[in-house]
N, C-alpha and C. Protein backbone atom coordinates (compact mmCIF):
# COMPACT_ATOMS: atom_id res chain seq x y z
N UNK A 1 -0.68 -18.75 -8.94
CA UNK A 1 0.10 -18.31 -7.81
C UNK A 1 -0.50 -18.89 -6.54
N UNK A 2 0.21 -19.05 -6.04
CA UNK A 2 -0.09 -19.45 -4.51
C UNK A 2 0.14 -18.92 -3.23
N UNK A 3 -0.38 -19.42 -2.26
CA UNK A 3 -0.27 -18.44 -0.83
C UNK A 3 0.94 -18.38 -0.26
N UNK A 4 1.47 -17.27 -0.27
CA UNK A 4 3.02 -17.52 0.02
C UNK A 4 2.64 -17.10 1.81
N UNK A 5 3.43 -18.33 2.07
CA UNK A 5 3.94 -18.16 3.81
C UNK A 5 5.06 -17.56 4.79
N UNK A 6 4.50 -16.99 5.31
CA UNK A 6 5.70 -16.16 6.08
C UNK A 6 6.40 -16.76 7.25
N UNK A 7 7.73 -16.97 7.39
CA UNK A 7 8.65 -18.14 8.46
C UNK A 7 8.46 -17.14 9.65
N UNK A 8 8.75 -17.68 11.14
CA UNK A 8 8.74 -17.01 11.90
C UNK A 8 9.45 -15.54 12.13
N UNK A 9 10.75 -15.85 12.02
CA UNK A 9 12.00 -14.69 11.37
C UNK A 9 11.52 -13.75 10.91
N UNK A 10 10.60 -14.26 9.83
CA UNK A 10 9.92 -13.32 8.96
C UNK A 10 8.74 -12.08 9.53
N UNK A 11 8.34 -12.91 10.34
CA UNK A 11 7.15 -12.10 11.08
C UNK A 11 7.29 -11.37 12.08
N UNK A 12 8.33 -11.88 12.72
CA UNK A 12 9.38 -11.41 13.92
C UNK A 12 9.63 -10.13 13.12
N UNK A 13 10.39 -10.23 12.25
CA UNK A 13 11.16 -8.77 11.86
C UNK A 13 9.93 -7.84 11.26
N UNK A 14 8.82 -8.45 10.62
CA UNK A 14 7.86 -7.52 10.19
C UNK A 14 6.98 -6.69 11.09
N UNK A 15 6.94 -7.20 12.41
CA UNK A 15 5.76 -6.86 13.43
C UNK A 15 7.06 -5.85 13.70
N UNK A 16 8.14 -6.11 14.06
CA UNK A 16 9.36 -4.50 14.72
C UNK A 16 8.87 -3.75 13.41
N UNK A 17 8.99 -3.55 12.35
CA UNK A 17 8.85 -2.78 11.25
C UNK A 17 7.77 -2.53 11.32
N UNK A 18 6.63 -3.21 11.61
CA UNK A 18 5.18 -2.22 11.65
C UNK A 18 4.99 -1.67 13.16
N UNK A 19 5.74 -1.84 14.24
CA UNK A 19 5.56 -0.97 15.37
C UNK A 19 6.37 -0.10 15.37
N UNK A 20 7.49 0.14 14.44
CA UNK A 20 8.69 1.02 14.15
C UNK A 20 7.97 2.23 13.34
N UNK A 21 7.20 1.61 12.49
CA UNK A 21 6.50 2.99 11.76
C UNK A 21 5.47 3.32 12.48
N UNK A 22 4.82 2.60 13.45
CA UNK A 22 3.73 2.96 13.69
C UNK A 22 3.95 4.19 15.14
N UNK A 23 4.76 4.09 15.52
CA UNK A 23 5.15 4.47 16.76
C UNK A 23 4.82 6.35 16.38
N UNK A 24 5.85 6.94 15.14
CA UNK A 24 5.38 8.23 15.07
C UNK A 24 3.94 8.53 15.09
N UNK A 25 2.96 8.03 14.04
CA UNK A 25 1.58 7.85 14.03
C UNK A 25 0.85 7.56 15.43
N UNK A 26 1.07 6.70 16.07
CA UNK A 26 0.44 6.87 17.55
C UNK A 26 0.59 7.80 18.46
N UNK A 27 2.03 8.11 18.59
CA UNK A 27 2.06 9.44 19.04
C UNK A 27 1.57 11.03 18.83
N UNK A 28 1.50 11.37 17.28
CA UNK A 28 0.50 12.21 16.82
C UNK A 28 -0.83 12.23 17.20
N UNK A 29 -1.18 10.96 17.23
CA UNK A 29 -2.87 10.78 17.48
C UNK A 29 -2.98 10.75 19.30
N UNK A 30 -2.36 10.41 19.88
CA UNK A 30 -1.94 10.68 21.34
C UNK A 30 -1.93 12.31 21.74
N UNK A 31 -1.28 12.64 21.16
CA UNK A 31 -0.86 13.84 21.49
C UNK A 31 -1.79 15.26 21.15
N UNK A 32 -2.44 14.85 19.66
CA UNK A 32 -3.73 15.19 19.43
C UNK A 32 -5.05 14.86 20.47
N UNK A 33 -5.10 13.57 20.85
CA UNK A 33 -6.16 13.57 21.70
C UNK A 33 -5.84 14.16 23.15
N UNK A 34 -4.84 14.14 23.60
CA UNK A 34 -4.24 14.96 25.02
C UNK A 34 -4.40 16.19 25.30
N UNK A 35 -3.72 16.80 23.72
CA UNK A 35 -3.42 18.40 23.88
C UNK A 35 -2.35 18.29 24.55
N UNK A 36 -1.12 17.07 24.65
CA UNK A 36 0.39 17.43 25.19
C UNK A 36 0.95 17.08 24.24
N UNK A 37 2.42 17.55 24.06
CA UNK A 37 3.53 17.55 23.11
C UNK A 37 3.64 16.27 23.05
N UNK A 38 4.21 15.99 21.83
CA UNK A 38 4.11 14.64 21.66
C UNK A 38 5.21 14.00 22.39
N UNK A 39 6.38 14.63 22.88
CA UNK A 39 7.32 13.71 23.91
C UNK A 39 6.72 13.76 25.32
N UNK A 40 5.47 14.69 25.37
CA UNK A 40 5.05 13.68 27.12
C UNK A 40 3.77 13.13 26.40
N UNK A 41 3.18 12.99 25.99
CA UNK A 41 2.04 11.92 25.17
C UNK A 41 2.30 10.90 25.69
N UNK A 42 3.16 9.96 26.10
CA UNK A 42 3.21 8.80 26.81
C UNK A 42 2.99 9.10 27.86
N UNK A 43 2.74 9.84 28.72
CA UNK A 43 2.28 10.04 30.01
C UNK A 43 1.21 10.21 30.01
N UNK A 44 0.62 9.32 31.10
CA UNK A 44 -0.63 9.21 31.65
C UNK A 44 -1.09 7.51 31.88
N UNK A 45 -2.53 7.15 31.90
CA UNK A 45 -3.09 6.08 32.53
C UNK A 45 -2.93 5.00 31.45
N UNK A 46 -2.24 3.72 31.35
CA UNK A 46 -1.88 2.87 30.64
C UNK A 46 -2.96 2.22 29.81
N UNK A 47 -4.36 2.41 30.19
CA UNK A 47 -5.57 2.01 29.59
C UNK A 47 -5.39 3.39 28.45
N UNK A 48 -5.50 4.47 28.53
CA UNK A 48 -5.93 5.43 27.35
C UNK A 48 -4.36 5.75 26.79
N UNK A 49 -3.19 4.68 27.07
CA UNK A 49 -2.20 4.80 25.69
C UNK A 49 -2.26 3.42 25.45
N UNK A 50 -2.73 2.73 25.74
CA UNK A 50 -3.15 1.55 24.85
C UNK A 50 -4.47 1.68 24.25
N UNK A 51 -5.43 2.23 24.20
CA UNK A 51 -6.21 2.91 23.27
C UNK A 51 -6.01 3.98 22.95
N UNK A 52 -4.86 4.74 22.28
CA UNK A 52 -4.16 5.36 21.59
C UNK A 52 -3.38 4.67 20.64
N UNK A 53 -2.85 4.06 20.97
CA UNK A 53 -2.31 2.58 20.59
C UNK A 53 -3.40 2.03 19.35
N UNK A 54 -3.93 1.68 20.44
CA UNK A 54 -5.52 0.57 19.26
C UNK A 54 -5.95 1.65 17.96
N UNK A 55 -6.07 3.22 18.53
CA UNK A 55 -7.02 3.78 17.61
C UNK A 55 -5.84 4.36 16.23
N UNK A 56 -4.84 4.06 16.46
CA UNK A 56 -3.37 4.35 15.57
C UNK A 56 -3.74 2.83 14.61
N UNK A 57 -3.31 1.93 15.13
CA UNK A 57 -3.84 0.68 14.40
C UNK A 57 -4.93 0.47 13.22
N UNK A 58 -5.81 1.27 13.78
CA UNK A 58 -7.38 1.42 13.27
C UNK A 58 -6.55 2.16 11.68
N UNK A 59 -6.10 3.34 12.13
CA UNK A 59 -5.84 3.88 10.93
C UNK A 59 -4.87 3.46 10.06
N UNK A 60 -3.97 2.22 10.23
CA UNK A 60 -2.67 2.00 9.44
C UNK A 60 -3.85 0.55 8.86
N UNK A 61 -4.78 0.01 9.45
CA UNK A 61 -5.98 -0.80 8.95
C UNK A 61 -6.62 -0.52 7.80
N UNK A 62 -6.68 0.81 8.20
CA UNK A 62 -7.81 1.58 7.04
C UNK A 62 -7.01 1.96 5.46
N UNK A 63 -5.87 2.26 5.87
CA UNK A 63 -4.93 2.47 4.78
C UNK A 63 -4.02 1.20 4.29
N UNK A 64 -3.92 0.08 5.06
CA UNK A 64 -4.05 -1.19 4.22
C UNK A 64 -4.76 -1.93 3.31
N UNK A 65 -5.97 -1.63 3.77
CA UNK A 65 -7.31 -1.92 3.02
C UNK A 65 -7.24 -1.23 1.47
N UNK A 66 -6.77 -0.15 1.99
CA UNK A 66 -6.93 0.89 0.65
C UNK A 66 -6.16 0.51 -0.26
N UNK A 67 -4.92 0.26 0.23
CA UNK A 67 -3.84 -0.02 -0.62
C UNK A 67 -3.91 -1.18 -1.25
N UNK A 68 -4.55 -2.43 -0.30
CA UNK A 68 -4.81 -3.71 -1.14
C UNK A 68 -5.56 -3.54 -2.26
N UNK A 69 -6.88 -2.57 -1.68
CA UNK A 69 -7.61 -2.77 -2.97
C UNK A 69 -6.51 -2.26 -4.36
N UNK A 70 -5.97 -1.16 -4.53
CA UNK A 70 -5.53 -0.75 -5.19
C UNK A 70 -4.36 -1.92 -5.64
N UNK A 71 -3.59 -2.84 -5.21
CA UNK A 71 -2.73 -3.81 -5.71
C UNK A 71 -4.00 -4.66 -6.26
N UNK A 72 -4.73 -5.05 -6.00
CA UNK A 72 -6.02 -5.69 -6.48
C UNK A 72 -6.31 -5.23 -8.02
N UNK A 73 -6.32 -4.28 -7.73
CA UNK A 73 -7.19 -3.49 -9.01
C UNK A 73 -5.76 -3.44 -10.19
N UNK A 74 -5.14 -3.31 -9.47
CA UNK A 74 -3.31 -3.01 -10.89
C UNK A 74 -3.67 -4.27 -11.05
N UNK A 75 -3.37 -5.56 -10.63
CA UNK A 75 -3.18 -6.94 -10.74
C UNK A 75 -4.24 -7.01 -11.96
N UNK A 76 -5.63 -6.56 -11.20
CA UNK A 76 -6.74 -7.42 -12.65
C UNK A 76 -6.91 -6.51 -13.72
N UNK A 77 -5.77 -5.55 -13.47
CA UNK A 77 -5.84 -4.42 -14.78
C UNK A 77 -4.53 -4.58 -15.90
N UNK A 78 -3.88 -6.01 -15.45
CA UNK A 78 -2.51 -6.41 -15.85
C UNK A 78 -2.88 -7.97 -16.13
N UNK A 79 -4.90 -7.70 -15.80
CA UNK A 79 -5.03 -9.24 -16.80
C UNK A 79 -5.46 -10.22 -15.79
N UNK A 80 -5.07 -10.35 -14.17
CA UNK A 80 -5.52 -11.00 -12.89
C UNK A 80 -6.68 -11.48 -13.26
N UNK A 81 -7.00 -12.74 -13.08
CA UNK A 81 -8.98 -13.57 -12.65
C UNK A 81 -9.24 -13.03 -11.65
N UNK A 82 -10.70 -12.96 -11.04
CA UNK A 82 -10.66 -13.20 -9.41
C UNK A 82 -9.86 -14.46 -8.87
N UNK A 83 -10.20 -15.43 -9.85
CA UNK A 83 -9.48 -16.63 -8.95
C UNK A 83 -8.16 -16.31 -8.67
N UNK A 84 -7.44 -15.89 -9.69
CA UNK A 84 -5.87 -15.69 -9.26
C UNK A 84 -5.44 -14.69 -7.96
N UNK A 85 -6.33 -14.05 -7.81
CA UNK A 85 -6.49 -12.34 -6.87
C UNK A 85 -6.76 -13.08 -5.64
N UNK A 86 -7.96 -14.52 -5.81
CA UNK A 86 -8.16 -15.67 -4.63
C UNK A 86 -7.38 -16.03 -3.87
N UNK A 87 -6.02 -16.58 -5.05
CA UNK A 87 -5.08 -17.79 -4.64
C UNK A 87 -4.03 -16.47 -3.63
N UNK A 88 -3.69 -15.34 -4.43
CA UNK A 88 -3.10 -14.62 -3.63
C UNK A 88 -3.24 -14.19 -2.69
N UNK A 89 -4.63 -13.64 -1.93
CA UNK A 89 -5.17 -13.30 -0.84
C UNK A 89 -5.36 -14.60 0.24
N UNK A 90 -5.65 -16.11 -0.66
CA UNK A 90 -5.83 -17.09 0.14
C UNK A 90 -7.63 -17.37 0.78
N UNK A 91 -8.16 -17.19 -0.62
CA UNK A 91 -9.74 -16.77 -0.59
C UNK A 91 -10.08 -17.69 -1.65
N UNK A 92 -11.11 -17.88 -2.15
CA UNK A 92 -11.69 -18.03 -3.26
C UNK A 92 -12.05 -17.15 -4.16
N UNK A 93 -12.47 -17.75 -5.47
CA UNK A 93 -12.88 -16.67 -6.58
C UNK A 93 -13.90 -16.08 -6.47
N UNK A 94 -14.63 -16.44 -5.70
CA UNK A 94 -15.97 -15.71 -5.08
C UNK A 94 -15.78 -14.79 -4.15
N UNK A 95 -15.08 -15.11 -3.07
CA UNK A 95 -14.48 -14.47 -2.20
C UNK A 95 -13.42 -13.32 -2.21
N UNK A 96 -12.79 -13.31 -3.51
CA UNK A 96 -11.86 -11.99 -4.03
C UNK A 96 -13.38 -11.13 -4.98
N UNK A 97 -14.17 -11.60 -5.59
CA UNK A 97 -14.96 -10.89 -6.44
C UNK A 97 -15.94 -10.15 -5.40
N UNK A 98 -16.13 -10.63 -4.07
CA UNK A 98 -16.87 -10.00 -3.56
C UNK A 98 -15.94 -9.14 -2.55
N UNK A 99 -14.61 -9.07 -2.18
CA UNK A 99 -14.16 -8.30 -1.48
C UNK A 99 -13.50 -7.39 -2.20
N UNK A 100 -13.39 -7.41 -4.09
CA UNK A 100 -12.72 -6.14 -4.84
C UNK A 100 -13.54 -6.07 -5.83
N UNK A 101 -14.81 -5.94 -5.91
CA UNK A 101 -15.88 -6.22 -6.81
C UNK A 101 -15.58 -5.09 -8.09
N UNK A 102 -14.36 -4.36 -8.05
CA UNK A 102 -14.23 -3.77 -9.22
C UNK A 102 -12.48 -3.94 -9.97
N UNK A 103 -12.16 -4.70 -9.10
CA UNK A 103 -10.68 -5.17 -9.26
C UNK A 103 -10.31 -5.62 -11.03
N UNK A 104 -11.66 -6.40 -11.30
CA UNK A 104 -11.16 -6.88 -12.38
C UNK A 104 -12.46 -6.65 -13.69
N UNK A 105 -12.40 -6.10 -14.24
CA UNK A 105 -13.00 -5.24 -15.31
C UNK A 105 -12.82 -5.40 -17.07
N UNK A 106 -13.16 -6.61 -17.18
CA UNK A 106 -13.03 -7.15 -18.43
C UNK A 106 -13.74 -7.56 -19.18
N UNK A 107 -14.10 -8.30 -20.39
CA UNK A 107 -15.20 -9.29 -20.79
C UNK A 107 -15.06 -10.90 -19.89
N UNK A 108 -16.10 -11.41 -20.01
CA UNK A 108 -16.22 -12.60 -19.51
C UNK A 108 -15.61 -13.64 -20.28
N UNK A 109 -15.37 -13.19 -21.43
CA UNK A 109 -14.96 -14.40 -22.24
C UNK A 109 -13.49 -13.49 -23.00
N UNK A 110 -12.23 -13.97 -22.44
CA UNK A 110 -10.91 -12.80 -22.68
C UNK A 110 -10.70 -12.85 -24.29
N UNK A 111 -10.79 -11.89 -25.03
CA UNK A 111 -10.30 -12.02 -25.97
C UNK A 111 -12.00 -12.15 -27.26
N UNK A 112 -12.81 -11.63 -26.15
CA UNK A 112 -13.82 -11.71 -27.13
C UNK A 112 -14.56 -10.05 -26.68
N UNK A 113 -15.15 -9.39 -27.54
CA UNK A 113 -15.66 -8.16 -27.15
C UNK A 113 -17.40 -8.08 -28.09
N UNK A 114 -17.67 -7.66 -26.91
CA UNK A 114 -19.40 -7.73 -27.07
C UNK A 114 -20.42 -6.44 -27.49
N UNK A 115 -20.46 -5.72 -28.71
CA UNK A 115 -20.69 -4.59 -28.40
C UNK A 115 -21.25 -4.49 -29.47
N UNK A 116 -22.62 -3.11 -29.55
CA UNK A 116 -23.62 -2.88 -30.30
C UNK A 116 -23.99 -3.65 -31.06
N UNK A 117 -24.36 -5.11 -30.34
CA UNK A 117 -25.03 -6.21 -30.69
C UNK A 117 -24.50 -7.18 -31.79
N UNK A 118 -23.08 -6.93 -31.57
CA UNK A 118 -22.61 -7.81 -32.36
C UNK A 118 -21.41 -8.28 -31.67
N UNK A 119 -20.16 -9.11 -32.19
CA UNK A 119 -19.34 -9.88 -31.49
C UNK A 119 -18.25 -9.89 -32.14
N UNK A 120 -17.00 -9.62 -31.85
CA UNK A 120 -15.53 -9.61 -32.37
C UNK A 120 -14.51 -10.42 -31.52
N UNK A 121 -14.00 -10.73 -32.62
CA UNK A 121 -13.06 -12.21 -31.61
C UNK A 121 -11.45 -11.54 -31.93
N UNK A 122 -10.57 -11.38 -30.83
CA UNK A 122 -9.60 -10.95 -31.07
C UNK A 122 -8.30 -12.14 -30.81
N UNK A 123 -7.77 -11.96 -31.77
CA UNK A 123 -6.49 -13.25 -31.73
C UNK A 123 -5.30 -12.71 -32.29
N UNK A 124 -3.94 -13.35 -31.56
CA UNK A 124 -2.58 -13.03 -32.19
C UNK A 124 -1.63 -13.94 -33.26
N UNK A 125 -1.43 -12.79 -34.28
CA UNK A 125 -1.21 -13.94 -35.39
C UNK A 125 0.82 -13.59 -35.50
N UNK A 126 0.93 -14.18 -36.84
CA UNK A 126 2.37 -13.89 -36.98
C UNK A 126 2.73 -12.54 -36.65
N UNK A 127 1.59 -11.74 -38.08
CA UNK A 127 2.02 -10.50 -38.34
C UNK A 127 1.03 -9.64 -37.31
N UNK A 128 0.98 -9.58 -35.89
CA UNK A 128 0.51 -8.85 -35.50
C UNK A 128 -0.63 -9.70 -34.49
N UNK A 129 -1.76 -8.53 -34.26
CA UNK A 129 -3.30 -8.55 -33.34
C UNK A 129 -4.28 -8.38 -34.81
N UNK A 130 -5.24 -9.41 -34.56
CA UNK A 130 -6.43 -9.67 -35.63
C UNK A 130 -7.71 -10.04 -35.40
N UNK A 131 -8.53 -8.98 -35.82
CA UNK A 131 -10.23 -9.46 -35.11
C UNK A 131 -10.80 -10.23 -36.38
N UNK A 132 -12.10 -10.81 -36.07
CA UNK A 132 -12.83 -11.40 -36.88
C UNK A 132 -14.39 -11.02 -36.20
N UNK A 133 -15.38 -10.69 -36.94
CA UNK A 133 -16.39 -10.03 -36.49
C UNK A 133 -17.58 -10.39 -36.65
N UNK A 134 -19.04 -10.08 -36.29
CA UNK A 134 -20.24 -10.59 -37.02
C UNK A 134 -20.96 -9.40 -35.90
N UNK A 135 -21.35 -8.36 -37.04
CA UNK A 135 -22.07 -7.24 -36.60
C UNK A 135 -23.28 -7.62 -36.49
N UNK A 136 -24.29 -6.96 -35.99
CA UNK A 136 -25.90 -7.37 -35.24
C UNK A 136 -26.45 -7.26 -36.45
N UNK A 137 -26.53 -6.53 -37.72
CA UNK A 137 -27.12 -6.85 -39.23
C UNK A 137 -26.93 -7.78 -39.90
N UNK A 138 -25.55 -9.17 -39.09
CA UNK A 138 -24.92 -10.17 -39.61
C UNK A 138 -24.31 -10.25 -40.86
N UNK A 139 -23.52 -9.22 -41.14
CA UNK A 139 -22.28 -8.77 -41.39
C UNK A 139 -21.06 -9.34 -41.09
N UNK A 140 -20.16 -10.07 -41.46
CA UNK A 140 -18.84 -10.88 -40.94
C UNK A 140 -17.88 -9.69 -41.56
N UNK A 141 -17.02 -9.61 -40.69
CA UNK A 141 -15.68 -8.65 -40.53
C UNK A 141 -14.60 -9.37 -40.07
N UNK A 142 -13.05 -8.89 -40.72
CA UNK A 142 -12.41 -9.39 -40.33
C UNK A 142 -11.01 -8.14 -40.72
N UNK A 143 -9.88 -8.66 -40.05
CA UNK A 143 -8.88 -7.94 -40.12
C UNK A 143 -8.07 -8.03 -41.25
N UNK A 144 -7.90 -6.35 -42.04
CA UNK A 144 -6.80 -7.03 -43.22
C UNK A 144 -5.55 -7.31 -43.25
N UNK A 145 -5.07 -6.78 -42.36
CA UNK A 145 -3.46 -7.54 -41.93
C UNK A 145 -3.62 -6.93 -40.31
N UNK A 146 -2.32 -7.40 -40.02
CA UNK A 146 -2.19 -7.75 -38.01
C UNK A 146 -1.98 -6.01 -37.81
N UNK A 147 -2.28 -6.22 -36.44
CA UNK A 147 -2.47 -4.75 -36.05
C UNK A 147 -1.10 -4.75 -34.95
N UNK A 148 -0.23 -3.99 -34.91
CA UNK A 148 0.63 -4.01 -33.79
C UNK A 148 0.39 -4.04 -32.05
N UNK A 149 -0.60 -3.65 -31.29
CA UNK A 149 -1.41 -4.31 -30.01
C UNK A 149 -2.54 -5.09 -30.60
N UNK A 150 -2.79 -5.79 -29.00
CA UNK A 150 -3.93 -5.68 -29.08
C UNK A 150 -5.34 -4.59 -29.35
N UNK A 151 -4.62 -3.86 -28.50
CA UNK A 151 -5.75 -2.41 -28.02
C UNK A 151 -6.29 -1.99 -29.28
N UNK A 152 -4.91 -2.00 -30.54
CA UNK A 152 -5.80 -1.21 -31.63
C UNK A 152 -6.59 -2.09 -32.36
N UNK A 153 -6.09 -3.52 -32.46
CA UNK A 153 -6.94 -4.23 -33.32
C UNK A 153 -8.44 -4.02 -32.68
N UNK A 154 -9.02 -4.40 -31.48
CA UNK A 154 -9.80 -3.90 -30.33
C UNK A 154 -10.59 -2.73 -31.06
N UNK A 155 -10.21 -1.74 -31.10
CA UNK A 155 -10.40 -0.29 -31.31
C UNK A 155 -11.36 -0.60 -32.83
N UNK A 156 -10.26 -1.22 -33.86
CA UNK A 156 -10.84 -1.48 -35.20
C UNK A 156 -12.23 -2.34 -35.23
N UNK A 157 -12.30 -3.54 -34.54
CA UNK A 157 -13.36 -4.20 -34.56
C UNK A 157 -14.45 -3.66 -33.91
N UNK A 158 -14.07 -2.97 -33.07
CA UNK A 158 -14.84 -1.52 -32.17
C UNK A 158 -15.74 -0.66 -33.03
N UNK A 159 -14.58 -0.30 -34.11
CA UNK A 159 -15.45 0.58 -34.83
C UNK A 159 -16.40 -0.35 -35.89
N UNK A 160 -16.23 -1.03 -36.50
CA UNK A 160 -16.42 -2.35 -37.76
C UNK A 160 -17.66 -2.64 -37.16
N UNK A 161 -18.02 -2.95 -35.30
CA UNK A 161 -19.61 -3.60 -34.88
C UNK A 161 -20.34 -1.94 -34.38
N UNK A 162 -19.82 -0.96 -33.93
CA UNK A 162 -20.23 -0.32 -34.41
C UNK A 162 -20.88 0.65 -35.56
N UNK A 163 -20.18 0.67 -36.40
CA UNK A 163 -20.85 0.94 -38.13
C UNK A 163 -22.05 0.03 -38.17
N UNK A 164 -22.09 -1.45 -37.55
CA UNK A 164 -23.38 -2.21 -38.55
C UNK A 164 -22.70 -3.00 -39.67
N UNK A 165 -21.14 -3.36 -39.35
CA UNK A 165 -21.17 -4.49 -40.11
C UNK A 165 -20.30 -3.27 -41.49
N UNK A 166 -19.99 -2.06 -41.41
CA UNK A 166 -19.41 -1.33 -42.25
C UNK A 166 -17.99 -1.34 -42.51
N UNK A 167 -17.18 -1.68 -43.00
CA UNK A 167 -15.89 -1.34 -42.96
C UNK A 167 -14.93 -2.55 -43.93
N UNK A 168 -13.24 -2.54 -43.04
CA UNK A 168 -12.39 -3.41 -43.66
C UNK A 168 -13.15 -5.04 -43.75
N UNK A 169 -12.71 -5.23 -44.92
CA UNK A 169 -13.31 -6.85 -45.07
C UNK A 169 -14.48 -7.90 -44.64
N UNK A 170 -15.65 -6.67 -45.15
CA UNK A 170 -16.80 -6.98 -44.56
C UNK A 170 -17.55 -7.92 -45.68
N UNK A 171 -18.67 -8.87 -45.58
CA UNK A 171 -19.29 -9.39 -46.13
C UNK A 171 -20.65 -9.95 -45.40
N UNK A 172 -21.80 -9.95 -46.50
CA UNK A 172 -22.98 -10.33 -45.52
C UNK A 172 -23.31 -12.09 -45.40
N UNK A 173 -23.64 -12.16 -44.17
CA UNK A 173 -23.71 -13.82 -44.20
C UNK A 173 -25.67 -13.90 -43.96
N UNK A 174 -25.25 -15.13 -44.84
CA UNK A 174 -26.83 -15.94 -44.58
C UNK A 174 -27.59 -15.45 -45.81
């Protein structure tokens, strides 16, 4: 994916739409800091409703942030790289990993799972999702027919390097 650009038109109509919503929100926070109703809240010295202004901003900032992270985090939970999370933000892969450092939560190597010292390789076949295994006692495991997700085949080889190499279609190597 790539950095999508916004035409002038575009920005034009988005900045009315973010001062359109923002307008109730500044006024609350105006009117809160005054102690006047919020229809005379615009009254007074043009420096402290333009920092009423600014400090409204601050908060529709703070809740952008939030929200990105959270599109961040769905994205690399639907499979996203950092790099791809990069190209979208218009960053690098370094540069998305260090600004959503929990966005994306996977193995390093997709489709391979690393656990109680042994290693399961997960792949999609005709009939289904199918691991192949080599438990830390070096034990080779493998799937006896396809599993309908991924997740469960996952789950099976899960349990197979957990046991120690115990289970469906195990054999010892070496």
């Amino acid at each position: 994916m790539t950095t999508v650009e916004i035409t002038p038109e575009e920005s034009a109509e988005l900045g009315r739409a973010l001062v359109d919503a923002l307008n109730p929100l500044a006024a609350a926070v105006r009117s809160r800091g005054t102690g006047l109703p919020e229809e005379r809240s615009w009254h007074g010295e043009p420096v402290e409703i333009a920092l009423s202004v600014l400090s409204a901003w601050k908060l529709v900032d703070v809740e952008v942030k939030r929200l990105t992270a959270l599109a961040a985090a769905t994205a690399g939970s639907y499979g996203a790289s950092y790099e791809q999370l990069g190209a979208a933000w218009g960053i690098t892969r370094q540069g998305a990993r260090k600004k959503w450092p929990e966005a994306v939560a996977r193995p390093a190597r997709p489709g391979v799972l690393e656990l109680f010292g042994g290693t399961a390789e997960l792949t999609e076949a005709e009939d289904g999702w199918r691991w192949s295994a080599v438990a830390a006692d070096g034990t080779a495991g493998e799937a006896a027919a396809g599993y309908p997700s991924r997740e469960e085949a996952a789950a099976h080889a899960g349990a197979f390097l957990a046991a120690g190499g115990v289970g469906e279609g195990s054999s010892r190597l070496g």
